[in-house]
Protein backbone atom coordinates (compact mmCIF):
# COMPACT_ATOMS: atom_id res chain seq x y z
CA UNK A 1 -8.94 43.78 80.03
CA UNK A 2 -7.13 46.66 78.76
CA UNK A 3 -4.13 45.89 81.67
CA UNK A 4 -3.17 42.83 80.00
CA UNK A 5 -2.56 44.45 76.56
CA UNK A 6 1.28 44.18 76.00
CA UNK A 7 2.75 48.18 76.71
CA UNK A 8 4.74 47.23 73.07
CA UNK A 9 1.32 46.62 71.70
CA UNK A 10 -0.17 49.41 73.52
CA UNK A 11 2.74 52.04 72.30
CA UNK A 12 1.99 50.92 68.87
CA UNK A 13 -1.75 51.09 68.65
CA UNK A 14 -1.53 54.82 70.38
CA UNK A 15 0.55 55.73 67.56
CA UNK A 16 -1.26 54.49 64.78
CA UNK A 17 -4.26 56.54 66.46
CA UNK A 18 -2.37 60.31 66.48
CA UNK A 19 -1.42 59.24 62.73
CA UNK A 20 -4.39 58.48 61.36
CA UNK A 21 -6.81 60.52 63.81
CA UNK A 22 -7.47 64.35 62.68
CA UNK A 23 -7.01 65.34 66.46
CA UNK A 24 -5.51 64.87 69.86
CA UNK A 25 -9.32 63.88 71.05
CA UNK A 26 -9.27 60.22 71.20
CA UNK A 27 -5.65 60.53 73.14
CA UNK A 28 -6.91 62.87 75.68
CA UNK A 29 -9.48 59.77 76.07
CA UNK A 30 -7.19 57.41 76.84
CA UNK A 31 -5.48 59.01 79.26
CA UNK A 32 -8.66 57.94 81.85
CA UNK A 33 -8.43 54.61 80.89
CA UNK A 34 -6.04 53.91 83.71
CA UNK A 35 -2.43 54.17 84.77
CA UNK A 36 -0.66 52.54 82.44
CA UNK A 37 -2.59 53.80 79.49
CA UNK A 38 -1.91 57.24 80.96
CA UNK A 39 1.92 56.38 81.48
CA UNK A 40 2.24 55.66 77.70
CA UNK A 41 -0.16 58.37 76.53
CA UNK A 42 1.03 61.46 78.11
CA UNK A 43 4.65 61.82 76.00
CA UNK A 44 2.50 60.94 72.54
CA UNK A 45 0.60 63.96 73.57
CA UNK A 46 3.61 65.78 74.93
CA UNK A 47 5.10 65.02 70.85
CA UNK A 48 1.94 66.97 69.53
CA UNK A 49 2.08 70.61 70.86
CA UNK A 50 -0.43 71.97 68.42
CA UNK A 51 -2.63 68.37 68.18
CA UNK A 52 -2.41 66.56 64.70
CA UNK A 53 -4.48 69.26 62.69
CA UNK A 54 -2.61 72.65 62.07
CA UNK A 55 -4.81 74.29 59.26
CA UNK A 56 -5.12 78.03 58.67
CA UNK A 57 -7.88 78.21 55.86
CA UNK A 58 -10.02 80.22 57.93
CA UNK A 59 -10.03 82.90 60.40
CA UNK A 60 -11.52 80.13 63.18
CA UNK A 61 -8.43 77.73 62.15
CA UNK A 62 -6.19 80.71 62.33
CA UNK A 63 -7.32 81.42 66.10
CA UNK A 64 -7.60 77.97 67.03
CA UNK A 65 -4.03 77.47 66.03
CA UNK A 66 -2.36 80.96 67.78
CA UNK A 67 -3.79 79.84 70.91
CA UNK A 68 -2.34 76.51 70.77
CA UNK A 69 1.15 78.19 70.06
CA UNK A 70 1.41 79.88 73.10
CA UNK A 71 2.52 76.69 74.64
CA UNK A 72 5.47 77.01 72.74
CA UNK A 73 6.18 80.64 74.59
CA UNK A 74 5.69 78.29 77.69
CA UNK A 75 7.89 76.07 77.03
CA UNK A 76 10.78 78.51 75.84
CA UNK A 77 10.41 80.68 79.34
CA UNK A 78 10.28 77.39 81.36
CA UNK A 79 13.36 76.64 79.71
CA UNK A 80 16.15 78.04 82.28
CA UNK A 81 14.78 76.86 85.47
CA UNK A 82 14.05 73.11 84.24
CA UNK A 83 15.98 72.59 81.59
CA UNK A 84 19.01 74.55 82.41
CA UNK A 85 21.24 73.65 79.17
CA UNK A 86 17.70 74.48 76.85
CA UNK A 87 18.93 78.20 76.38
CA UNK A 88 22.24 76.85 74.96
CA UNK A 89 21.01 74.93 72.12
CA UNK A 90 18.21 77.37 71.11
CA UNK A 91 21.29 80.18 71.45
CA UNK A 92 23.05 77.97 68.67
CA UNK A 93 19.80 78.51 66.61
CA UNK A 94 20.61 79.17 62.97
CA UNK A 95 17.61 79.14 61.12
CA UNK A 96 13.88 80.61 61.93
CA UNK A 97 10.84 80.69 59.52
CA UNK A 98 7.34 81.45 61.09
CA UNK A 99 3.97 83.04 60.12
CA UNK A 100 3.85 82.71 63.78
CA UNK A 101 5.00 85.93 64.44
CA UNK A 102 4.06 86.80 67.80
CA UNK A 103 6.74 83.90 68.87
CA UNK A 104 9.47 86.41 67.99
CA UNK A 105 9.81 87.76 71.44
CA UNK A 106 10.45 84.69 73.27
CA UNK A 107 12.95 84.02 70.59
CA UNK A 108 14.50 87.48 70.96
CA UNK A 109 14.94 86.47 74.35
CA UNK A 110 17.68 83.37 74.52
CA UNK A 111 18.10 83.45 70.42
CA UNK A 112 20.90 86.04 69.09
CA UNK A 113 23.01 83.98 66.54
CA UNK A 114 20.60 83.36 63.89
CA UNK A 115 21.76 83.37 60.66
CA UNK A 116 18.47 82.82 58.37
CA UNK A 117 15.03 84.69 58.93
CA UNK A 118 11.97 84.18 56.95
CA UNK A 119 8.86 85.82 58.03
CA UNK A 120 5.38 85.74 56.30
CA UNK A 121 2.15 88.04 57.06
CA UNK A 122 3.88 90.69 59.23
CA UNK A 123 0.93 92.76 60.36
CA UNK A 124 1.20 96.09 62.55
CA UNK A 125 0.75 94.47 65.76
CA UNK A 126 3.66 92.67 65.19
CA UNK A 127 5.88 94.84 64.33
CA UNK A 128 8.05 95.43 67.52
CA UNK A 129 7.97 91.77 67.78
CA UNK A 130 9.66 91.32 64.34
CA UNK A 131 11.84 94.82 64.88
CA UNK A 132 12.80 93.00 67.98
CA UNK A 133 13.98 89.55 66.90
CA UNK A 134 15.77 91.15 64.00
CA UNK A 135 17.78 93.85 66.10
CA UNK A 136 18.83 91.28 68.76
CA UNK A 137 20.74 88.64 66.08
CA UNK A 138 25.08 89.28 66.60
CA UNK A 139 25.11 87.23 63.09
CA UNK A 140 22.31 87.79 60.66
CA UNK A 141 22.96 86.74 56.95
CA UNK A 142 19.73 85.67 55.04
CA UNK A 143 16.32 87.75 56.27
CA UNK A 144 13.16 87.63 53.72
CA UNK A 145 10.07 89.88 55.13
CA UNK A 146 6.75 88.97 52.71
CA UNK A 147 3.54 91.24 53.54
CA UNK A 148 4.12 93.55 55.98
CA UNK A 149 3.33 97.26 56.43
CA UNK A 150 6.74 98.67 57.57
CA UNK A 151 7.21 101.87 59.91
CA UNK A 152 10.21 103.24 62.09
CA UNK A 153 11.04 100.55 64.00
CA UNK A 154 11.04 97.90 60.91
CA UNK A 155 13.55 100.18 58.86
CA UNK A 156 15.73 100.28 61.95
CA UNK A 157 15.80 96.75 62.42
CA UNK A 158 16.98 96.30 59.20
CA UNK A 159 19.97 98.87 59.00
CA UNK A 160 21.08 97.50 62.84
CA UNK A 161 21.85 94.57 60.69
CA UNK A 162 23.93 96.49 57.93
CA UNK A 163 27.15 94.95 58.99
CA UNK A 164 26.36 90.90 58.54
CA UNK A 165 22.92 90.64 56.01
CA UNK A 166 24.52 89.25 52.83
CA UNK A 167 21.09 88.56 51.50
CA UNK A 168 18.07 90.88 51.73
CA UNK A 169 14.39 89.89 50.38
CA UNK A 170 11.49 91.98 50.69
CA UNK A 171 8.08 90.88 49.36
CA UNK A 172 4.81 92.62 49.31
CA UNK A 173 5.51 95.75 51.25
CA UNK A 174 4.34 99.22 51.05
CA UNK A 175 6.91 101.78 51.66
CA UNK A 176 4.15 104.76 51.32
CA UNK A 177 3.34 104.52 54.52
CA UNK A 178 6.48 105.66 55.93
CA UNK A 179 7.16 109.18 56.93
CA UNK A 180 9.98 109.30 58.39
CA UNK A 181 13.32 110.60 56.96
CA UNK A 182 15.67 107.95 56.46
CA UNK A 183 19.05 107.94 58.55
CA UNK A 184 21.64 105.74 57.45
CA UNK A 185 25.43 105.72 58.94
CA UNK A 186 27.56 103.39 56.90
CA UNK A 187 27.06 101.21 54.53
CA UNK A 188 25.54 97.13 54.03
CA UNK A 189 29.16 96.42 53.73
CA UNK A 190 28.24 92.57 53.14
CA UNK A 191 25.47 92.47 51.62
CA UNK A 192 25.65 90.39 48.16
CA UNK A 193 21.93 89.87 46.94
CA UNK A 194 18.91 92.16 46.83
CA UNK A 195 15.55 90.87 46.09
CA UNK A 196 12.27 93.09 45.56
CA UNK A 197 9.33 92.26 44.52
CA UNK A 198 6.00 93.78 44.53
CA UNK A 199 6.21 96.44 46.75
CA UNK A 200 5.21 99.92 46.42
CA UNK A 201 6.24 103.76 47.32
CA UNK A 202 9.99 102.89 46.56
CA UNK A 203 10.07 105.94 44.37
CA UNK A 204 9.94 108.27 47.41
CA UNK A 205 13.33 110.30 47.25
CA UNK A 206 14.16 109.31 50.84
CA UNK A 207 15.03 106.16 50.06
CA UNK A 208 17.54 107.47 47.68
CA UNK A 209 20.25 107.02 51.12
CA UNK A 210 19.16 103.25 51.47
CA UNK A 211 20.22 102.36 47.62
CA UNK A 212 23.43 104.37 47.83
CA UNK A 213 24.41 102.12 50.37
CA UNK A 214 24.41 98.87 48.46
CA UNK A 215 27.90 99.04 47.80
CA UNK A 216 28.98 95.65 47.47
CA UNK A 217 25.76 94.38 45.72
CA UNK A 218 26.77 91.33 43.26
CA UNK A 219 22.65 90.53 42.53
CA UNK A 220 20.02 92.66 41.92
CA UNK A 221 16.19 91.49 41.32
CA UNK A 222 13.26 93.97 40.64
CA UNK A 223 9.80 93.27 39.71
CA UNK A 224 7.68 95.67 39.84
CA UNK A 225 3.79 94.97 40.72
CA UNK A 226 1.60 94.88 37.94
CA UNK A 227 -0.84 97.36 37.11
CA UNK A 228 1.15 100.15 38.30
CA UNK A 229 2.88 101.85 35.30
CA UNK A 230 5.13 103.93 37.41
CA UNK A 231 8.19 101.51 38.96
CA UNK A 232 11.03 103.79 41.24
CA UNK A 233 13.65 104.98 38.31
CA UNK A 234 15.92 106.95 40.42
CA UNK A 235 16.10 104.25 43.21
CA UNK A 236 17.16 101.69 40.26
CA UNK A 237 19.56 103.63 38.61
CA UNK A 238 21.19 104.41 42.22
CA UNK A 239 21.85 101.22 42.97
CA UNK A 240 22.91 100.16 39.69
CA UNK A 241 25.17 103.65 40.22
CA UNK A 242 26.43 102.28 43.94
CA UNK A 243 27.28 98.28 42.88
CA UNK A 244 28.74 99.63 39.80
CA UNK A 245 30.72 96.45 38.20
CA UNK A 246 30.19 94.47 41.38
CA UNK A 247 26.95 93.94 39.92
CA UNK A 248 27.12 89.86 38.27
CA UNK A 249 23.33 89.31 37.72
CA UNK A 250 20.73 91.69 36.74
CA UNK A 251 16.69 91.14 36.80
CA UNK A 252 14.35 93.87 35.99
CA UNK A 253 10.57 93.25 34.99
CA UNK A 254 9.24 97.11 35.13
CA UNK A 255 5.66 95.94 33.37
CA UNK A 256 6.62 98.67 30.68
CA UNK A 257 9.49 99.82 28.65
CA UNK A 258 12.62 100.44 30.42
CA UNK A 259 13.41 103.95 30.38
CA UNK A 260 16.19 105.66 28.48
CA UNK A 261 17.77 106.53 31.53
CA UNK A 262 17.52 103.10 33.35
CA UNK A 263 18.69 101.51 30.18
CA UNK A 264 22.17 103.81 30.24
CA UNK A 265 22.46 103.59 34.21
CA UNK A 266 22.98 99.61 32.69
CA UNK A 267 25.27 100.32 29.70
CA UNK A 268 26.97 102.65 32.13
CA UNK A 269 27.86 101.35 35.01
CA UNK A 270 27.74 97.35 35.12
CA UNK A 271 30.15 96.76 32.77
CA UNK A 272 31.20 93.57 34.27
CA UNK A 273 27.39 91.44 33.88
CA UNK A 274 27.49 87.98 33.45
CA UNK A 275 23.39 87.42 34.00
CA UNK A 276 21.08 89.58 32.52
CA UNK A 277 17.17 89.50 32.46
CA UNK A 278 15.28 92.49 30.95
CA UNK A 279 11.84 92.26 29.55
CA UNK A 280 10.14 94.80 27.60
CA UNK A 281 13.39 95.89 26.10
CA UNK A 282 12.89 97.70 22.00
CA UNK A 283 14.60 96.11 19.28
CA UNK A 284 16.73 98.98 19.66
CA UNK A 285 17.90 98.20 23.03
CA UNK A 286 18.57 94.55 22.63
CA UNK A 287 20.84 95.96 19.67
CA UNK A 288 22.58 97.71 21.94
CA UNK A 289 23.01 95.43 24.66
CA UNK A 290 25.25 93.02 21.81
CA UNK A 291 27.06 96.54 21.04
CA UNK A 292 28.27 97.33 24.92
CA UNK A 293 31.39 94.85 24.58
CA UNK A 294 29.52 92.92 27.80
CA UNK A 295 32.87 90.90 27.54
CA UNK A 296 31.60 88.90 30.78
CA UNK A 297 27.99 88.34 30.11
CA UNK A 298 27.04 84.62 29.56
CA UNK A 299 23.64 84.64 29.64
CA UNK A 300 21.00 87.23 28.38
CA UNK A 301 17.07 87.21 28.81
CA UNK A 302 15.21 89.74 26.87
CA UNK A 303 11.55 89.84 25.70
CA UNK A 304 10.62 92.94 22.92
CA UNK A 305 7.66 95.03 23.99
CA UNK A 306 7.08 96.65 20.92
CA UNK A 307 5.24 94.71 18.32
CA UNK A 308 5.88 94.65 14.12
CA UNK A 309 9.36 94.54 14.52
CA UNK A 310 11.86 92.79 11.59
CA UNK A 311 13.16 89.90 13.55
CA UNK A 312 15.78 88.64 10.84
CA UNK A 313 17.11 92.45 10.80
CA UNK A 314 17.53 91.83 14.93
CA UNK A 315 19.37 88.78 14.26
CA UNK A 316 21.37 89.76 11.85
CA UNK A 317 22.60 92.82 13.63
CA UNK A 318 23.35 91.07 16.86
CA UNK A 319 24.94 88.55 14.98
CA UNK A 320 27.83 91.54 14.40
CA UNK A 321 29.19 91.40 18.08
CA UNK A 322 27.55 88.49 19.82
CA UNK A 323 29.58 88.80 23.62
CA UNK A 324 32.07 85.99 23.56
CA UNK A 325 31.26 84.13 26.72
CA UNK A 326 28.11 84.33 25.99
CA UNK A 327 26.18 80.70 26.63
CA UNK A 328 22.54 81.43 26.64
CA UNK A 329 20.20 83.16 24.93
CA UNK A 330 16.36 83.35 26.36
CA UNK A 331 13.65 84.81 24.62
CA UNK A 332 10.66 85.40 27.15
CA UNK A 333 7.29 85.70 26.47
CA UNK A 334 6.50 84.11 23.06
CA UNK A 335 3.22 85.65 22.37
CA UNK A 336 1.19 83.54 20.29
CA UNK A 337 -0.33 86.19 18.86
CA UNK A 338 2.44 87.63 18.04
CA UNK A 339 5.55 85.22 17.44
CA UNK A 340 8.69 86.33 16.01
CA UNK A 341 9.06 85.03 12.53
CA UNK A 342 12.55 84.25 10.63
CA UNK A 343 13.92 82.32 8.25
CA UNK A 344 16.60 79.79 8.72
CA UNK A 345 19.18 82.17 6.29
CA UNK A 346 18.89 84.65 9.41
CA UNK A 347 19.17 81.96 12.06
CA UNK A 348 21.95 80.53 10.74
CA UNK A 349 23.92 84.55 10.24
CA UNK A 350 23.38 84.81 13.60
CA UNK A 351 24.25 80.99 15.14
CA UNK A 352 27.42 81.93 12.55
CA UNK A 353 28.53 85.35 14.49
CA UNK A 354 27.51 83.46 17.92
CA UNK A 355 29.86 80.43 17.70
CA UNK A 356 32.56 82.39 15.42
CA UNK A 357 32.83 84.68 18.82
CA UNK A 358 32.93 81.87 20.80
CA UNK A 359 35.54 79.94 19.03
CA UNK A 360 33.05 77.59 17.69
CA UNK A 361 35.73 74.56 17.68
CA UNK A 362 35.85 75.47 21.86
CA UNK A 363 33.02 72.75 22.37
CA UNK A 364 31.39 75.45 24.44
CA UNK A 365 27.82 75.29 26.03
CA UNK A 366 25.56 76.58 24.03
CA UNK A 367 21.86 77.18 24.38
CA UNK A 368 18.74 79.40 22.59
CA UNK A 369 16.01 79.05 25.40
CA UNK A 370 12.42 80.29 23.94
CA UNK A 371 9.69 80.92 26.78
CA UNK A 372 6.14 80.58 25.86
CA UNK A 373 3.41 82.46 27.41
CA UNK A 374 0.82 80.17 29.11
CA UNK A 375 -2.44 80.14 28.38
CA UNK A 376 -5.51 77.82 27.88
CA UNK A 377 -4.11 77.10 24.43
CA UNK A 378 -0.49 76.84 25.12
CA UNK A 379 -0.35 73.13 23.88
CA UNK A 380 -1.72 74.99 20.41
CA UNK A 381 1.01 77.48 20.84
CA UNK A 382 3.48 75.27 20.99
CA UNK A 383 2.66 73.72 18.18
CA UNK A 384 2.28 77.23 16.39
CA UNK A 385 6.01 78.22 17.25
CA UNK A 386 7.53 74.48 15.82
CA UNK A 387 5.21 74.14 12.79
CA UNK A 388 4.44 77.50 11.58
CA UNK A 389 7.23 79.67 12.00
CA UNK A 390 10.19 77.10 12.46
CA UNK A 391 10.55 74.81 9.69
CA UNK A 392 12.70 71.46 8.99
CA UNK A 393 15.55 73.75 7.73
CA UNK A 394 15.37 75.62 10.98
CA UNK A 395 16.17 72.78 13.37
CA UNK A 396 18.67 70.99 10.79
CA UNK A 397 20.78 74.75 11.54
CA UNK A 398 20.32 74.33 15.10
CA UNK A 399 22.04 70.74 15.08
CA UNK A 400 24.43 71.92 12.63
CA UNK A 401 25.88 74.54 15.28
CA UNK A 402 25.67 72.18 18.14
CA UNK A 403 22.69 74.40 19.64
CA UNK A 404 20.72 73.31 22.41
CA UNK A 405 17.37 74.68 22.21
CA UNK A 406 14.90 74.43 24.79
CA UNK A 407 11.17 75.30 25.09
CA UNK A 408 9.51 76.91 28.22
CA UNK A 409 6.10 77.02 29.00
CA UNK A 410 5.97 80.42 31.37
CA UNK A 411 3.03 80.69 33.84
């Protein structure tokens, strides 16, 4: 009976069952059915390498699913002697992103051009895997490393790469465990964009060499990992030292007051900002930032760590020399608790200086961003901020200047 079923019909039904099924089972079944089931089966299955469930939510899943990647590893050294044009494409390969790490040295071996790496959950074992794939690319521009536990052989990978990585992001790591003294010829000549975030032992003096060579650096994001009140100040200020006015956008979150020192390394030496982000900043510093003629800087995040502050004395100071490209102010972190309260006389001194700076009849872009803290009551908060300490008067100023303002809810 099951001869006579149209191989159209057949294809389709076979189909339907890998979509809907939550495994390769029922296929592997048909292929006994008889020849021409088989015949149409067999490149369905083929189309599946890992069968139709891939989940990792356990340990079991994880195992389950390495196993079934080896295939791939197969397939990739079977390449050259059946499919003889196979090393050519993968060689033209510009893009790899993989918890699958222990595929990296079957890559290493017929992939050098890539230009984009991403790779999550690098654990020890794989380290000469990932050292390996990184060290072999002619053209590497984008590489992101989340969760690994870096030694030698990682740190090498990444300076053999000095002379093409334009962007550089490194998530999770923990640089106490290396021991090593760094050695570092020349400099990441390219590289435009450094991102770190939560990782730990960066304050060690050796790596002092690896932020002095950050030469070119246009964007720089730190954020340091909370609960740990001591974040690497020398390694900051170096590289804020290095870039220098190449340095365009600026993010630090340090979980604490930036440092007096940190704080001049900006004033100092990045004289040419046109994005800046800096939470926990005193009502001093914010001051200051409006009084460092940032002639470039259009738009400035700050939150204010310190509580009781006067906030229509802060706007009325910065009012005084408000940058004149400046397009958008964002205040972070809202606390309910503890709002910031003005009256519209102050708002409208400092939406006064803001627009007279910016040659208010310019038409210019204009925006006051305020970022709420979430919570379980940030509905209530929200309503906190617009009812009880902005009134009617407060948005009729707003419109009057042309202001956009814009509400945040921050998770």
């Amino acid at each position: 009976m099951a001869t006579k079923v149209p191989t159209e019909i057949l294809i389709k039904i076979l189909n339907n069952l890998q979509s809907s099924s939550q495994s390769t089972q029922d296929l592997y079944s048909s292929l006994l059915v008889n020849r021409i089931w088989c015949k149409v089966t067999i490149p369905i299955i083929w189309g599946l390498p890992f069968g139709q469930k891939c989940s990792t939510k356990t340990d079991t899943d994880y195992k389950k699913l390495k196993k079934k990647a080896l295939c791939i590893r197969t397939y990739i050294s079977c390449m050259d002697a059946q499919l003889p044009d196979a090393p050519k494409v993968f060689n033209k390969l510009e893009s790899f992103t993989s918890e699958l790490n222990w595929l990296c040295e079957s890559l290493a071996l017929i992939c050098d051009n890539i230009l984009n790496i991403d790779l999550i959950s690098c654990l020890d074992s794989q380290e000469q895997l990932l050292a390996k794939l990184i060290s072999t690319q002619k053209r590497l521009e984008n590489l992101s490393i989340s969760s690994a536990k870096p030694e030698s052989l990682f740190f090498e990978a990444i300076i053999s790469q000095k002379e093409t990585l334009k962007n550089l992001r490194l998530k999770k790591l923990n640089f106490h465990c290396f021991r090593e003294k760094l050695s570092l010829n020349g400099q990441f000549i390219l590289l435009q964009e450094l991102y770190i975030k939560n990782c730990h032992g960066l304050q060690e003096s050796d790596f002092l060499i690896l932020a002095s060579s950050f030469t070119q650096l246009s964007s720089f994001y730190y954020f340091h990992p909370r609960g740990y009140t001591r974040y690497p100040q020398e390694f900051i200020i170096e590289i804020l030292k290095t870039a220098n006015t190449n340095l365009r956008n600026i993010f630090l979150d340090v979980y604490s007051l930036i440092t007096f020192d940190t704080f001049s390394a900006i004033l100092n030496y990045c004289t040419k900002i046109t994005e800046l982000t800096l939470h926990n900043l005193s009502p001093e510093q914010v001051i200051a930032i409006f009084n460092n003629n940032f002639n470039e800087l259009k738009r400035f995040s700050f939150d204010c760590g310190g509580k009781g502050f006067d906030a229509n004395d802060l706007l009325c100071q910065i009012s005084e020399n408000v940058p004149e490209l400046l397009e958008t102010i964002e205040i972070c972190r809202m606390d309910y608790n503890d709002p910031w309260i003005f009256s519209a006389d102050s708002l409208r001194i400092f939406f006064e200086g803001w627009c007279r700076k910016g040659r208010r009849g310019n038409k210019k872009f204009r925006r006051l961003c305020i970022r709420l803290t979430r919570s379980a009551r940030y509905r209530m908060m929200f309503t906190a901020l617009k009812l009880e300490t902005m009134s009617r008067e407060h948005f009729d100023i707003i419109k009057e200047y042309g202001i956009q303002l814009k509400f945040d809810i921050e998770n």
